[in-house]
Protein backbone atom coordinates (compact mmCIF):
# COMPACT_ATOMS: atom_id res chain seq x y z
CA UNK A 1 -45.04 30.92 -5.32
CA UNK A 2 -48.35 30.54 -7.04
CA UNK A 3 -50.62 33.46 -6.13
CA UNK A 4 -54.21 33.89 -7.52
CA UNK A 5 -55.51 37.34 -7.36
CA UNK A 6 -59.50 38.08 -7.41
CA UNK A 7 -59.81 41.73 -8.20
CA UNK A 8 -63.43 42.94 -7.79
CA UNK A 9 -63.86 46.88 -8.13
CA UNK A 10 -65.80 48.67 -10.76
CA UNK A 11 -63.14 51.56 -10.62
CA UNK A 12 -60.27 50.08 -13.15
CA UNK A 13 -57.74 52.74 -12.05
CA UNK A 14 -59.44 53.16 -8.65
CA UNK A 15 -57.89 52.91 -4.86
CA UNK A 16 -58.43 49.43 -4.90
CA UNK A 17 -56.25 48.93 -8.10
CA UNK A 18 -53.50 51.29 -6.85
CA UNK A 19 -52.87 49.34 -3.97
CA UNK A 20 -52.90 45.97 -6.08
CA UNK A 21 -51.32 47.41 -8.51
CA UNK A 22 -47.99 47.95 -5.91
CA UNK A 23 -48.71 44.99 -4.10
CA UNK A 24 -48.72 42.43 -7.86
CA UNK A 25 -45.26 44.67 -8.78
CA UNK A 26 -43.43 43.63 -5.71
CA UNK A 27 -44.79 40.01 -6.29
CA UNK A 28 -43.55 39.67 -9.88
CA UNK A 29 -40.12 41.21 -8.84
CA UNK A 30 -39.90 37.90 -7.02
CA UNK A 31 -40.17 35.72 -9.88
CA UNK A 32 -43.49 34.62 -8.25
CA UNK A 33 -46.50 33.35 -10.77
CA UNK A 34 -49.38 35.79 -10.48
CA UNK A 35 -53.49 34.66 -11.78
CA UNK A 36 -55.34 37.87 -12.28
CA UNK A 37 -59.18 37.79 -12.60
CA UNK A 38 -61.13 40.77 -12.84
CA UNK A 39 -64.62 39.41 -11.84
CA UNK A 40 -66.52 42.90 -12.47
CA UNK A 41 -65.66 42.01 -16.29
CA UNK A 42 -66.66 38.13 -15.91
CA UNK A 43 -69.66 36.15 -16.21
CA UNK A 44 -70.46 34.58 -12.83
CA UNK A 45 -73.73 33.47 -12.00
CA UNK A 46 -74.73 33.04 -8.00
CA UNK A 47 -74.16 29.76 -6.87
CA UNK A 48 -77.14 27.12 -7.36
CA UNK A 49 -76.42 24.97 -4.03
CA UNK A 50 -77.46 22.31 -6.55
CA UNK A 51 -74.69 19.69 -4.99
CA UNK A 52 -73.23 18.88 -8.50
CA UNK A 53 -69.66 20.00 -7.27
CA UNK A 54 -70.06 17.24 -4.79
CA UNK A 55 -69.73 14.59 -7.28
CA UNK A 56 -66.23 14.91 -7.60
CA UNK A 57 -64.57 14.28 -4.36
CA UNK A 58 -61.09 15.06 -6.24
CA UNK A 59 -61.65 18.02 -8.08
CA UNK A 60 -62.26 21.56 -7.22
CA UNK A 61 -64.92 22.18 -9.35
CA UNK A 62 -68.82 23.54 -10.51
CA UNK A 63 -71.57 22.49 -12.75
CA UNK A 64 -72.40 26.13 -14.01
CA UNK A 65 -70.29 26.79 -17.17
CA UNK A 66 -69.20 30.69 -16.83
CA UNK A 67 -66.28 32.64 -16.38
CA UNK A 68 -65.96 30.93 -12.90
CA UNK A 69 -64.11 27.79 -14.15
CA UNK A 70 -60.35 29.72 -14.99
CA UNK A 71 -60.89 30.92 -11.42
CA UNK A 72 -61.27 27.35 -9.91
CA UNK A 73 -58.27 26.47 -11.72
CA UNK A 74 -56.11 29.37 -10.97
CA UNK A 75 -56.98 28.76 -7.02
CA UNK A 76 -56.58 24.80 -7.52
CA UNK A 77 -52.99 25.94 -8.74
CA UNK A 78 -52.43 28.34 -6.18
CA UNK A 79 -50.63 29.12 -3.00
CA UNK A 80 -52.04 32.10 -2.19
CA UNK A 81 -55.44 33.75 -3.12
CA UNK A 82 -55.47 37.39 -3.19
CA UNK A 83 -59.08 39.32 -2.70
CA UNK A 84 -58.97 42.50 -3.98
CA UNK A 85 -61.73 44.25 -3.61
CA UNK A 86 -63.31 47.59 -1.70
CA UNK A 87 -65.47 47.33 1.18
CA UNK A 88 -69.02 47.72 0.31
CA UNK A 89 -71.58 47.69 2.93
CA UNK A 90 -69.30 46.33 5.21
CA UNK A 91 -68.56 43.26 2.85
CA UNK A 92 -67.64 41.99 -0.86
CA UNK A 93 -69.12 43.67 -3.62
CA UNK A 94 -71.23 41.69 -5.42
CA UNK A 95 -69.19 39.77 -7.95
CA UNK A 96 -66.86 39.08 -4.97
CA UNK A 97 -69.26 37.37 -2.91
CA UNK A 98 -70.78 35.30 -5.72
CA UNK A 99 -66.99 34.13 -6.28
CA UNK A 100 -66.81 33.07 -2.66
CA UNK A 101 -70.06 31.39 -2.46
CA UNK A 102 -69.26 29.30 -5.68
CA UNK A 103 -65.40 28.75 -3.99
CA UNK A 104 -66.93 27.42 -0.88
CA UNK A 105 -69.08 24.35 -2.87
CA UNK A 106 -66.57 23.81 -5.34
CA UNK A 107 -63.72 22.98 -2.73
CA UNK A 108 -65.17 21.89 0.29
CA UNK A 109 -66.64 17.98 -0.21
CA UNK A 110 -68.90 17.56 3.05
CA UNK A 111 -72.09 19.31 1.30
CA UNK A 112 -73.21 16.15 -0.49
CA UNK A 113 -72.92 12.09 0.59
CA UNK A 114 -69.93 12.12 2.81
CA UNK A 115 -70.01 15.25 5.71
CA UNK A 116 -66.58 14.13 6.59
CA UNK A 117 -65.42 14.72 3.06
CA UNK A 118 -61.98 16.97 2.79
CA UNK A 119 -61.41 20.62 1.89
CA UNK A 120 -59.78 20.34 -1.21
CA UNK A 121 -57.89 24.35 -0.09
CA UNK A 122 -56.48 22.72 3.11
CA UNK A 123 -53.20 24.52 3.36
CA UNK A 124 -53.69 27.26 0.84
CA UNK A 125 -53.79 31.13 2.23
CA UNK A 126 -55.95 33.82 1.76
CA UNK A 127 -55.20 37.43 2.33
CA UNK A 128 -57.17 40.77 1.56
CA UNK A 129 -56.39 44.11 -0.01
CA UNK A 130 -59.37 46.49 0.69
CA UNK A 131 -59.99 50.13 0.96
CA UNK A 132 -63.08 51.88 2.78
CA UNK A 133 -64.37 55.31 3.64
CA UNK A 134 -64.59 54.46 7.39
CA UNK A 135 -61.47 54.70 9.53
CA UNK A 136 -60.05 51.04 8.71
CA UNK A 137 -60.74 48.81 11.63
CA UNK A 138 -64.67 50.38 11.50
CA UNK A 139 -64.48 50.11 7.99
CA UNK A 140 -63.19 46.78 7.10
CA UNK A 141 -63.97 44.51 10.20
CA UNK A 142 -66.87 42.41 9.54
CA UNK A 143 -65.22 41.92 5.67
CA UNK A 144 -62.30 40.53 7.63
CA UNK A 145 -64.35 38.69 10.11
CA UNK A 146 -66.25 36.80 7.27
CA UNK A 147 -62.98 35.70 5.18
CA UNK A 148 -61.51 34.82 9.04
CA UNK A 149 -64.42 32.81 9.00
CA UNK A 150 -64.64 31.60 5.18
CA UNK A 151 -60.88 30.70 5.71
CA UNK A 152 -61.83 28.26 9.37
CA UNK A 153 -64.62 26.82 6.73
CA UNK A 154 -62.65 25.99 3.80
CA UNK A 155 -58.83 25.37 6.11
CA UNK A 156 -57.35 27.99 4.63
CA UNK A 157 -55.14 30.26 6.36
CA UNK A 158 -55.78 34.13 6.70
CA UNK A 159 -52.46 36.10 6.14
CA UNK A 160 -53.79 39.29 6.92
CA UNK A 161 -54.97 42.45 5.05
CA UNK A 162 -53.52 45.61 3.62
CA UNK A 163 -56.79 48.08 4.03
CA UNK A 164 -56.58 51.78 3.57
CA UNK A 165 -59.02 54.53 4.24
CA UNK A 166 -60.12 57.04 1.62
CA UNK A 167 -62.44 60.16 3.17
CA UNK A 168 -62.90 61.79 0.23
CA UNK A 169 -62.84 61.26 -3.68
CA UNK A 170 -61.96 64.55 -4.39
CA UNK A 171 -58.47 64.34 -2.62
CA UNK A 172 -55.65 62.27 -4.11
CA UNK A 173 -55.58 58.47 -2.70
CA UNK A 174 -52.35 57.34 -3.34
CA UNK A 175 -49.51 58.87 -1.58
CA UNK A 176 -46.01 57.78 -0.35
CA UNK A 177 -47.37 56.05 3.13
CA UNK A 178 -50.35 54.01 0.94
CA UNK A 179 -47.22 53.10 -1.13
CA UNK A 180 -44.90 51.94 1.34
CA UNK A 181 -47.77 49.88 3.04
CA UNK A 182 -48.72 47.94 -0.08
CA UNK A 183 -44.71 47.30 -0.66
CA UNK A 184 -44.75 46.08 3.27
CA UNK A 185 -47.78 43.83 3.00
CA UNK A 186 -46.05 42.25 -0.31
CA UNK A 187 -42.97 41.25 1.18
CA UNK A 188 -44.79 39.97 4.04
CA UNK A 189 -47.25 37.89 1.12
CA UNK A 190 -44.47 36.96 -0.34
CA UNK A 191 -42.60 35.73 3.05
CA UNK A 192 -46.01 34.22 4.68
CA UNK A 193 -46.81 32.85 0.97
CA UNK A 194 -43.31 30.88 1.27
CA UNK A 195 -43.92 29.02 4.44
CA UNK A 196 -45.01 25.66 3.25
């Protein structure tokens, strides 16, 4: 399997990463093929809605030249797309959303001439590892509601999220529950991932 993972915290070693960090171990110890973009360190400018995408009924693809096109490859290539990412203000960060706004253009075709055109992620999955301060379904559920509805957009399919609550950032994060959750929600990646 082909996974792309969007990773898009500010914290490099931070609860975010610790649960990727699990979850992308379990995944390689499958032999699967792992993408890993760290959009906090990339160039992505906000999506123009200037149509140019549209041109290309074939390609996923953008007009802006930034850090954005290895990303639309990786996901072209991919059977799985991985956000990564904490919950801020009940959503993406920043970089995260601009990557999903430029996703939705770059794959769908029915913005420009033809509003039948095809998703070009038909069939591809999408799946979520998030942490929060809130208890977890207060925390994460409008973040899950807009991917739920990102994925109806674009006909992906939602796989589900691995989401874990942090109170406090002075008390250790990862411990041996977080752990076996992340090692869960991999083997369930990799089994969902597999179903073609």
């Amino acid at each position: 399997m082909n996974y792309c993972i969007i990773f898009g915290s500010p914290r490099k070693r931070g609860n975010t990463a610790n649960l990727l960090s699990v979850v992308m171990d379990e995944l390689r110890d499958r032999d699967n093929e792992i993408s890993y973009f760290d959009v906090y360190e990339s160039d992505i400018a906000g999506c123009k809605a200037c149509l140019g995408c549209q041109d290309d009924p074939d390609d996923i693809c953008c007009v802006i030249q930034d850090d954005m096109q290895p990303i639309l490859k990786a996901v072209a290539d991919s059977d799985v797309v991985v956000i990564a990412a904490p919950v801020y203000v009940w959503s993406a960060p920043a970089p995260v959303k601009a990557v999903l706004d430029r996703l939705v253009y770059a794959g769908c075709k029915y913005y420009g001439d033809d509003p039948h055109g095809p998703s070009l992620y038909e069939g591809k999955k999408l799946a979520l590892v998030t942490t929060c301060g809130y208890p977890v379904e207060r925390g994460t559920d409008l973040f899950v509601e807009a991917l739920r509805r990102f994925c109806k957009h674009t006909k992906m399919d939602y796989i589900g999220m691995l989401g874990e609550r942090h109170r406090n950032l002075k008390e250790p994060f990862m411990d041996e529950t977080k752990r076996r959750h992340a090692i869960a929600f991999a083997d369930r990646l990799n089994d969902v991932g597999g179903e073609q």
